[in-house]
Protein backbone atom coordinates (compact mmCIF):
# COMPACT_ATOMS: atom_id res chain seq x y z
CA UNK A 1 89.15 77.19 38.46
CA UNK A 2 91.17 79.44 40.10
CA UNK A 3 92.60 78.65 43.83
CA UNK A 4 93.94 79.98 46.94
CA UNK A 5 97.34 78.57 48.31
CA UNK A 6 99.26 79.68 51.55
CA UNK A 7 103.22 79.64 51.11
CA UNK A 8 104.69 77.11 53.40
CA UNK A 9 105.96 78.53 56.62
CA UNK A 10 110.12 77.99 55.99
CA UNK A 11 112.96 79.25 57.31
CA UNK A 12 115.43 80.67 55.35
CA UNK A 13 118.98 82.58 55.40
CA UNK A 14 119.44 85.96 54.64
CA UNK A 15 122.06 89.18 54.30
CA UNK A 16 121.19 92.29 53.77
CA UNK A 17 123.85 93.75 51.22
CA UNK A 18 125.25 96.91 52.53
CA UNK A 19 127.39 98.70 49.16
CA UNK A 20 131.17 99.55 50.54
CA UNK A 21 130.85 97.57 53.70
CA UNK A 22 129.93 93.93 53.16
CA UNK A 23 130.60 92.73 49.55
CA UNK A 24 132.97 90.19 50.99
CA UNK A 25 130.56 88.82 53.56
CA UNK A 26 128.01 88.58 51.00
CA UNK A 27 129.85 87.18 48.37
CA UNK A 28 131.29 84.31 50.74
CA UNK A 29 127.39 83.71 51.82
CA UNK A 30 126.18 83.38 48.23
CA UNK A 31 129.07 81.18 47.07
CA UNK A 32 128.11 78.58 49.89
CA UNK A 33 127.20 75.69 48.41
CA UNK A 34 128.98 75.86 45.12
CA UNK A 35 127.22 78.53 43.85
CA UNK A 36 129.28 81.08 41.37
CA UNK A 37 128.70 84.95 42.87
CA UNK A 38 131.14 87.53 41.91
CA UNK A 39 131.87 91.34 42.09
CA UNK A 40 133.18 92.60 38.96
CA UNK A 41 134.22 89.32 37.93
CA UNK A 42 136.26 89.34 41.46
CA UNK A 43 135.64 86.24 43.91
CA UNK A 44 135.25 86.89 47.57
CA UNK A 45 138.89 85.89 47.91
CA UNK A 46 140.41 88.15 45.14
CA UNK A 47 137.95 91.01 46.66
CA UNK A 48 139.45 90.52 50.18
CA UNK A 49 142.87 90.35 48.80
CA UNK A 50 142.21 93.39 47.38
CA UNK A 51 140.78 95.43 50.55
CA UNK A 52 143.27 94.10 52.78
CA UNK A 53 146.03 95.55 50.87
CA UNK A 54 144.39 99.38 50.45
CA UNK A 55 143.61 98.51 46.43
CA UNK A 56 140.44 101.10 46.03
CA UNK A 57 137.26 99.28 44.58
CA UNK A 58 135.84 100.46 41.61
CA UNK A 59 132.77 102.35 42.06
CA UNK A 60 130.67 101.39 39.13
CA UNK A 61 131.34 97.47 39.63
CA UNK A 62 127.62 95.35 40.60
CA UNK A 63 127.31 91.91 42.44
CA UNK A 64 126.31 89.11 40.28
CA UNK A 65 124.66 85.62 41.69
CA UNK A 66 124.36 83.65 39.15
CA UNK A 67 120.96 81.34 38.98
CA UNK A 68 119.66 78.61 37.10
CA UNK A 69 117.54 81.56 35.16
CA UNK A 70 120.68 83.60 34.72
CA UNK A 71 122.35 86.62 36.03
CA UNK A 72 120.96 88.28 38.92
CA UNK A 73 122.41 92.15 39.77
CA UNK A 74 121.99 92.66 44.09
CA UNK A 75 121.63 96.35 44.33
CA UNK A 76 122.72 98.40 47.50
CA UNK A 77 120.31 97.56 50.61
CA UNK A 78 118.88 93.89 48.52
CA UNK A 79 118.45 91.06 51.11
CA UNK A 80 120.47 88.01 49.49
CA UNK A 81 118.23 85.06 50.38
CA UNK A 82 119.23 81.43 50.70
CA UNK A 83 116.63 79.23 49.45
CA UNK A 84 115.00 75.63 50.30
CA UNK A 85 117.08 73.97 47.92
CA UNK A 86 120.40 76.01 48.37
CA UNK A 87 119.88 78.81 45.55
CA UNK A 88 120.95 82.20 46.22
CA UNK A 89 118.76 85.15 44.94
CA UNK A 90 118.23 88.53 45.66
CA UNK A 91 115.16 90.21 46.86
CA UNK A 92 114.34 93.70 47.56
CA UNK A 93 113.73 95.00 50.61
CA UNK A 94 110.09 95.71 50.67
CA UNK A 95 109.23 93.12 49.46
CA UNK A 96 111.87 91.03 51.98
CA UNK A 97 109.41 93.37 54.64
CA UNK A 98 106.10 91.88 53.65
CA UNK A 99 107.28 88.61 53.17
CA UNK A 100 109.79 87.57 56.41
CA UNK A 101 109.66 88.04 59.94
CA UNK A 102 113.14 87.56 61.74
CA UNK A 103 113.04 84.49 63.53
CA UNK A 104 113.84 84.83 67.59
CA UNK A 105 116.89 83.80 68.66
CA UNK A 106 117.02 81.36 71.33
């Protein structure tokens, strides 16, 4: 028999990954934790090393958050998504739309 179930009403951390403007940011959010997340093999340090002294990132390089199911590519405008038990994954936007409301600050 087939049932109906209601996802649980938690709140979760996300960032919006913005290409050329916040690869640092979002690599140092989805390496919290001890979780591996790179950008053309480049850690969030190396990356910021990088930028701060004028080196010019390669276009054609991807974000990678790496999950217990493997390899996981965050393409330009993907909502990086902390989960309940401290995974990292990606989610695109639409679907980020219909599935999270932004919680109101206090």
């Amino acid at each position: 028999m087939i049932n109906e179930y209601r996802k649980k009403p938690v709140v979760v951390k996300a960032l919006q990954y913005r290409a050329r403007e916040n690869e640092v940011e979002v690599l140092r959010f989805a390496s919290r934790n001890g979780r591996e997340c790179h950008y053309g093999g480049l850690s969030a340090e190396e990356l910021e090393y990088r930028l701060r002294n004028g080196q010019i990132l390669d276009i054609g390089q991807t974000l990678v958050i790496k999950t217990l199911e493997g390899d996981h590519i965050v393409s330009n405008g993907d909502f990086v998504i902390e989960g309940v038990q401290g995974e990292y994954y990606p989610c695109k936007p639409d679907i980020f739309d219909e599935t999270y409301t932004k919680v109101q600050e206090k």
